[in-house]
Protein backbone atom coordinates (compact mmCIF):
# COMPACT_ATOMS: atom_id res chain seq x y z
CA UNK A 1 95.56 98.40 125.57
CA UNK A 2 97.49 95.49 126.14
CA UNK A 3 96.02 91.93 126.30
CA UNK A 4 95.57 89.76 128.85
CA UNK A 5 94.48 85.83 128.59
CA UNK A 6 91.93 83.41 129.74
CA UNK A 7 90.00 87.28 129.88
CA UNK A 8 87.05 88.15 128.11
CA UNK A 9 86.97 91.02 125.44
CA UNK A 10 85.09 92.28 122.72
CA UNK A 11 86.95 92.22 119.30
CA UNK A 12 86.97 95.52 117.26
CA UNK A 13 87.12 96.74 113.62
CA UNK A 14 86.13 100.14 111.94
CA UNK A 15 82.61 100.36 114.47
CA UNK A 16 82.01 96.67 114.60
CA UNK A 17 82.60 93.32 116.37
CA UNK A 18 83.82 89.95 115.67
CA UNK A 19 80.66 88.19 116.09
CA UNK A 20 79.30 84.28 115.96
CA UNK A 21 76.67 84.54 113.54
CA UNK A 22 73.38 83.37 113.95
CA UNK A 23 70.81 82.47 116.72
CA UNK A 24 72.41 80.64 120.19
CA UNK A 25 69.57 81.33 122.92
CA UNK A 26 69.65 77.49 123.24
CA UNK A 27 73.50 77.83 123.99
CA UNK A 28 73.92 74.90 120.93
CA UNK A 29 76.77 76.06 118.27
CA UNK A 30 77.68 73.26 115.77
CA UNK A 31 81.18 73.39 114.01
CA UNK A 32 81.74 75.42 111.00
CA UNK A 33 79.47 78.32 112.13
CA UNK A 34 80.90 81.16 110.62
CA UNK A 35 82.04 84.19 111.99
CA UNK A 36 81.07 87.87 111.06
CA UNK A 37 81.81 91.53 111.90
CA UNK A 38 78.32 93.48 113.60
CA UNK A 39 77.00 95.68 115.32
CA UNK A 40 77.53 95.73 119.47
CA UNK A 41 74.70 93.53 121.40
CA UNK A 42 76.19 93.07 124.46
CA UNK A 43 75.59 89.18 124.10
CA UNK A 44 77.55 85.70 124.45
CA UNK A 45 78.50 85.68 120.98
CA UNK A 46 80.87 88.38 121.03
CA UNK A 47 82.61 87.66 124.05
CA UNK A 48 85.92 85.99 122.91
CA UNK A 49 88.44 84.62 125.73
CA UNK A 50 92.81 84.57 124.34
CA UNK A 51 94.28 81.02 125.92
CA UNK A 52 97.57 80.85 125.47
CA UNK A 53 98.88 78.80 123.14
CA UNK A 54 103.13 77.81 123.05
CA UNK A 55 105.17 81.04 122.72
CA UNK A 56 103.91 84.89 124.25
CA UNK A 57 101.58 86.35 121.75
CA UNK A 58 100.56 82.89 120.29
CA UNK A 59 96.60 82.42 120.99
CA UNK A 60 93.53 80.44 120.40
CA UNK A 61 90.74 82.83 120.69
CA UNK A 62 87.72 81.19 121.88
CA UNK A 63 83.98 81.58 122.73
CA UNK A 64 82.34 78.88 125.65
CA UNK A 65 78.39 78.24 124.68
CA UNK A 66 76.94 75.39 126.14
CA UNK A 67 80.06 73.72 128.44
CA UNK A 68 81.56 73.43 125.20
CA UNK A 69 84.90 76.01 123.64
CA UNK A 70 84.95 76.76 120.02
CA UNK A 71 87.73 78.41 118.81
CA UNK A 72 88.04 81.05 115.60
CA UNK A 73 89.14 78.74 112.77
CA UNK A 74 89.60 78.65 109.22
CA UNK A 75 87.48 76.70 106.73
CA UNK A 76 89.22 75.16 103.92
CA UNK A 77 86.67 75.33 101.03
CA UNK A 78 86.57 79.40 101.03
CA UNK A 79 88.72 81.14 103.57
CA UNK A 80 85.94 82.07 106.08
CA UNK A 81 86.43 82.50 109.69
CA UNK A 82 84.18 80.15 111.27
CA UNK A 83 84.33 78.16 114.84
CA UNK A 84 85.72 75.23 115.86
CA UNK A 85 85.42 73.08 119.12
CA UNK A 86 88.81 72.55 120.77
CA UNK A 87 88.76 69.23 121.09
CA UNK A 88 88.68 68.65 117.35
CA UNK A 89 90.11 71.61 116.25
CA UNK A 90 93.59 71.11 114.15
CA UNK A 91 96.51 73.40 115.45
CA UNK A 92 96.98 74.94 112.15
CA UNK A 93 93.91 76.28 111.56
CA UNK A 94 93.17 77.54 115.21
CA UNK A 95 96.70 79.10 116.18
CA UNK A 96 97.01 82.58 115.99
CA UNK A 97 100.02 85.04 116.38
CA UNK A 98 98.87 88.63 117.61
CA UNK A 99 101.57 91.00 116.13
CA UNK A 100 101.09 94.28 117.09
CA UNK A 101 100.09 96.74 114.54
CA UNK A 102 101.61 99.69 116.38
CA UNK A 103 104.80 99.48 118.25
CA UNK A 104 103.63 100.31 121.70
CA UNK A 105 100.98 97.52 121.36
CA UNK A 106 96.98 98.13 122.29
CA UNK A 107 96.23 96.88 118.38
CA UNK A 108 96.67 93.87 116.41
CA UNK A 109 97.05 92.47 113.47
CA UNK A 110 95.69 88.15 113.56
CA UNK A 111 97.93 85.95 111.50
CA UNK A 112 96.95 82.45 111.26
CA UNK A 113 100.44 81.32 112.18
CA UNK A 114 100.92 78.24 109.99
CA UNK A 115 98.84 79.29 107.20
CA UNK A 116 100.48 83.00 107.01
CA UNK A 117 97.12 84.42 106.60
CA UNK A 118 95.63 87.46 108.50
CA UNK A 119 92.00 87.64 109.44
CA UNK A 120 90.34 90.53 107.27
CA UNK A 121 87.24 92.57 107.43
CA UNK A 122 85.28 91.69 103.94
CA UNK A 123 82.21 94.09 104.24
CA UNK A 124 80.82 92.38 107.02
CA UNK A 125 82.16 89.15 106.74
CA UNK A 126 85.81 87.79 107.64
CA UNK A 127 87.96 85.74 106.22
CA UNK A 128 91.60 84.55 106.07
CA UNK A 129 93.79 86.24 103.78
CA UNK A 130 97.21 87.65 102.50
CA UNK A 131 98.65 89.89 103.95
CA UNK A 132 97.39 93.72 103.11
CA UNK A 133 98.85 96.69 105.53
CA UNK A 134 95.03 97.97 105.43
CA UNK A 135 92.81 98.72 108.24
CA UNK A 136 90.85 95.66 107.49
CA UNK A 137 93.34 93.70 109.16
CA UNK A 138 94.08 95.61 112.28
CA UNK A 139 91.88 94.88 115.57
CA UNK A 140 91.67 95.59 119.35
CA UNK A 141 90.58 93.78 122.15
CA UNK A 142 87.89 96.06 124.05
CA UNK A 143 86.34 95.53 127.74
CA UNK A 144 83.06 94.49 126.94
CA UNK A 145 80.96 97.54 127.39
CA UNK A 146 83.66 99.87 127.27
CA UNK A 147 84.60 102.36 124.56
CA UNK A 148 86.79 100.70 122.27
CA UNK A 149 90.02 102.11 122.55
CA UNK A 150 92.32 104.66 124.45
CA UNK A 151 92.48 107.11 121.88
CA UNK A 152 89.90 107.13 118.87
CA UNK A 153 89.28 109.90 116.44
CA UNK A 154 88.54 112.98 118.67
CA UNK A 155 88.15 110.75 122.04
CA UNK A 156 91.55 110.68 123.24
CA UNK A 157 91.61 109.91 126.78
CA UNK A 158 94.76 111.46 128.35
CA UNK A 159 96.37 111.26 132.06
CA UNK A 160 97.92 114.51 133.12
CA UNK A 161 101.48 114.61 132.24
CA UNK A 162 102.85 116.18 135.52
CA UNK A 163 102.62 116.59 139.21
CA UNK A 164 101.76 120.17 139.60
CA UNK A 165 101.22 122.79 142.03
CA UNK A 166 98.86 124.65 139.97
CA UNK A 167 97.14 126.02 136.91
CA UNK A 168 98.37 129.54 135.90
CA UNK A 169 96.54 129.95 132.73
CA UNK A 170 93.72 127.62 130.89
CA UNK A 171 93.08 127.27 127.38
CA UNK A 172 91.49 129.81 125.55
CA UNK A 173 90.64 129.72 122.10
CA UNK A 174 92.03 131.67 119.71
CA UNK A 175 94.38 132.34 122.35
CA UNK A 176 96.44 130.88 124.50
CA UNK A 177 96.40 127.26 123.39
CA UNK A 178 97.36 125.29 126.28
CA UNK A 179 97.44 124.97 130.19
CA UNK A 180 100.12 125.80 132.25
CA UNK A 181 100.76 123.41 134.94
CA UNK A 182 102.73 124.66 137.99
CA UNK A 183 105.58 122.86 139.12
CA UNK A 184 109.48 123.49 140.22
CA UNK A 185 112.26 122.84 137.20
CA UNK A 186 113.56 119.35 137.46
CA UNK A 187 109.55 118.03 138.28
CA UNK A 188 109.39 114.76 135.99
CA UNK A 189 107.02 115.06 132.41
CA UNK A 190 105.34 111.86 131.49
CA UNK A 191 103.58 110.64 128.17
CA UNK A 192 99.67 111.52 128.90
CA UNK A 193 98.92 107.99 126.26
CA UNK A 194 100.89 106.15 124.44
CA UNK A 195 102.10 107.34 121.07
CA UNK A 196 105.32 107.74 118.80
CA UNK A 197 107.67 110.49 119.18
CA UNK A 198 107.82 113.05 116.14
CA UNK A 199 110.08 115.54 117.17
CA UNK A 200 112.88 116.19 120.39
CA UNK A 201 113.12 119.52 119.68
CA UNK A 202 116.19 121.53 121.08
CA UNK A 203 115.77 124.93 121.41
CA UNK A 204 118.34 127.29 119.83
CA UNK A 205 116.34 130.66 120.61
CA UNK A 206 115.39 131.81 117.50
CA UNK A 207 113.68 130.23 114.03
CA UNK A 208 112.22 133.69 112.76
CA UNK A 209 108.64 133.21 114.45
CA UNK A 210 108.13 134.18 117.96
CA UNK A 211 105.35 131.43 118.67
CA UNK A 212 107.79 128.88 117.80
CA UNK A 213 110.95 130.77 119.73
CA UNK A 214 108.36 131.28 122.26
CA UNK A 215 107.90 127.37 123.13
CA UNK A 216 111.91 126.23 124.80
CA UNK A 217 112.67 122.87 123.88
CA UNK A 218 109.94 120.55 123.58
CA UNK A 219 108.75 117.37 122.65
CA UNK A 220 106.07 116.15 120.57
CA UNK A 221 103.95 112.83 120.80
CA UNK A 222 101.95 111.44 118.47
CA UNK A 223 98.75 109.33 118.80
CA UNK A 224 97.05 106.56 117.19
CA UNK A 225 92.95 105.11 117.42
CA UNK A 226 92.33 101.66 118.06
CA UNK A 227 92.53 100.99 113.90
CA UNK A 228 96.21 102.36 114.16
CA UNK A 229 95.48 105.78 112.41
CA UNK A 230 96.99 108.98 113.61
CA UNK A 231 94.23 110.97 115.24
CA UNK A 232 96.17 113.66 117.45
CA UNK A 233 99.28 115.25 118.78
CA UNK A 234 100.16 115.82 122.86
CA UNK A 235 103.05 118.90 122.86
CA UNK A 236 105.27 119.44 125.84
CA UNK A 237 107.00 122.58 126.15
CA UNK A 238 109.46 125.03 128.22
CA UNK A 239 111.36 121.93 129.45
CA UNK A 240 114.50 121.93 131.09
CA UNK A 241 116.32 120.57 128.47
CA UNK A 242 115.78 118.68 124.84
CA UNK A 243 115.51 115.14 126.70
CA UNK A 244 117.63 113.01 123.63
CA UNK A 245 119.17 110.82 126.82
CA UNK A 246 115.13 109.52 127.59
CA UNK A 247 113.60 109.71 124.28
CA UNK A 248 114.69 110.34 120.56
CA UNK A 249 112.39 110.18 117.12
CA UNK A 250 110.09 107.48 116.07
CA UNK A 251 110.59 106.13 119.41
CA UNK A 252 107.24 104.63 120.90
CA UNK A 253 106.47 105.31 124.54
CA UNK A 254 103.79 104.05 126.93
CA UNK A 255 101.21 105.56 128.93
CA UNK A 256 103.52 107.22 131.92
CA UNK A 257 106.67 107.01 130.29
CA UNK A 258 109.44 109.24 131.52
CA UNK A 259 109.71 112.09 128.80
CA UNK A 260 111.39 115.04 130.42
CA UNK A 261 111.57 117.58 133.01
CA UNK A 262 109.93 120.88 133.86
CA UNK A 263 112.26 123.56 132.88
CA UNK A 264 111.54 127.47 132.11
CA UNK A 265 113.54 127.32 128.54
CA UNK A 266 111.59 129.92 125.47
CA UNK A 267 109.66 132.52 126.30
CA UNK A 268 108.15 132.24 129.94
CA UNK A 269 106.48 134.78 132.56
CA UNK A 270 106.94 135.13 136.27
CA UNK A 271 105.16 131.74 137.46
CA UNK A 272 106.83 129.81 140.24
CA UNK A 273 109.73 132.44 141.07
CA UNK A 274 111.74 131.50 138.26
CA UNK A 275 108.95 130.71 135.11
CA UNK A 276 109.31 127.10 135.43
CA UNK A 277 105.84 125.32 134.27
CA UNK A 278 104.93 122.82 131.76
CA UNK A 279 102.79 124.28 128.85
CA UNK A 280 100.49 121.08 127.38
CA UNK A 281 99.17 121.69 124.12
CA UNK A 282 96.65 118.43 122.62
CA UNK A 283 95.84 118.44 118.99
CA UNK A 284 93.45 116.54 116.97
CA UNK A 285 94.00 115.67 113.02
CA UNK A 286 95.09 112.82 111.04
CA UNK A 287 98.47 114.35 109.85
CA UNK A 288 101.09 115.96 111.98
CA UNK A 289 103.72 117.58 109.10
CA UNK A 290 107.13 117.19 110.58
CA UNK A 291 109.24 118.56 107.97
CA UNK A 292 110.33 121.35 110.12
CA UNK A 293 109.52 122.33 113.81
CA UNK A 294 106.98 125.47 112.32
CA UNK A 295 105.00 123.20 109.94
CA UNK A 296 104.70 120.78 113.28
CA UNK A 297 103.81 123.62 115.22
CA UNK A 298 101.18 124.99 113.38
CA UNK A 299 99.67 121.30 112.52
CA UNK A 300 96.59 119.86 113.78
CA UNK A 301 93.23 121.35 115.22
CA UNK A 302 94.45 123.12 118.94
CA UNK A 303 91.91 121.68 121.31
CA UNK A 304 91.42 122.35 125.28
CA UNK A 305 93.26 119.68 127.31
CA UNK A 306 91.57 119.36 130.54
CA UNK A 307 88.47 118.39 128.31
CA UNK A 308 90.62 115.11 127.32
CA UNK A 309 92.39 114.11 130.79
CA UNK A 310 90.12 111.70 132.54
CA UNK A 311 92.99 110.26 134.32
């Protein structure tokens, strides 16, 4: 999800929330209160506002108790994140850069933009540190209330990828392990989330396994949770053509992105007069092996899609 400023949102890490520790019923919070990672309570002090600050993507992320706007700040003596009110808060140890942690955005990494220190996840404290290309360091910004996240572990929340006519054949397990979607070659594919493209795969007509000859060209998304871990796989198949002129490896897409177009290319059956239909295929798993278009084929746990498009 991207951001948006002077708006409200819960700040997640790994099941927890950036949270102003301590008791604030009265509404009272003094400076150099420190700041912690727990549980959800659907209270005040876990409600944090991004004002802009200078340049896009450069923030001071505040919290209003009591008429009064403390900001997340950085105390000198031992690198905890603690609060600050604005109006004697020094710019270098309230201005943050959010730098995305994944390309297509939705989760961030904080950097302390004059210090060049992140904020980091220690157990269930936080503090201000080096740079570590761990988890730790890597949050979102969640509606409060909501499920944190488009996408995490097995909760992938998908919009369909095409305006269809139709549903020839469902998902069954241990069978066929996708849903057909109706629609006339040439119908536009988009991404159902936002992910990185593994593989534009152009179909030749034969790689010595039917399943695989079976599937046309194709394309192949994958998807990360709000911690920016891989956690499934959306497959597109029978398409018109291999799509290199939209899309092309490693490339990340949005939610909606143009991807392709229906086409009736593999192995198809008389649907629609000619065979033309999208056949959506969503994985789960943490690892999508792309060393050839079989081992991507066969990766990943096959799992029904219309359970997973809510949208």
């Amino acid at each position: 999800m991207a951001f948006q400023y002077n708006h409200y949102y819960e700040i997640y890490n790994g099941g927890k929330y950036v949270n102003l520790n301590g008791d604030h019923e009265n509404n009272v919070v003094n400076n150099g209160e420190k700041v912690t990672m727990y549980a959800r309570t659907n209270n005040p002090d876990q409600r944090w506002a991004l004002e802009r600050y200078g340049s896009d993507n450069q923030v001071r992320i505040v919290l209003q108790r009591g008429g009064g706007w403390y900001a997340l700040n950085y105390n000198t003596e031992n690198t905890n994140c603690i609060v600050w009110h604005l109006n004697s808060a020094a710019d270098k140890d309230t201005v943050i850069t959010l730098e995305p942690a994944v390309s297509f955005g939705g989760v961030y990494r904080l950097k302390l933009a004059q210090r060049n220190l992140y904020l980091t996840v220690v157990g269930s404290s936080l503090k201000w540190m080096a740079f570590t290309n761990n988890n730790d360091q890597i949050f979102s910004f969640v509606e409060p209330g909501a499920n944190p996240g488009s996408a995490t572990g097995n909760g992938l929340s998908l919009r369909c990828p095409v305006s269809y006519s139709g549903i020839s054949t469902k998902f069954v397990d241990g069978g066929h392990r996708g849903v057909d979607y109706i629609a006339s070659k040439g119908t536009p594919v988009y991404a159902a989330t936002s992910g990185r493209v593994i593989r534009v795969y152009s179909w030749q007509g034969s790689t010595n396994e039917a399943a695989v000859d079976s599937i046309g060209n194709a394309v192949f998304l994958e998807h990360f949770d709000s911690k920016g871990n891989t956690c499934g796989m959306t497959c597109y198949y029978h398409l018109r053509e291999a799509p290199t002129s939209l899309i092309s490896a490693d490339q990340y897409v949005a939610e909606g992105d143009l991807i392709g177009y229906v086409g009736n290319t593999g192995k198809v059956v008389a649907i629609n007069g000619d065979g033309s239909h999208l056949h959506f295929e969503v994985k789960t798993g943490t690892y999508f092996n792309n060393s050839t278009v079989q081992e991507l084929y066969h990766s990943g746990i096959w799992v029904n899609p219309l359970n997973y498009i809510t949208h």
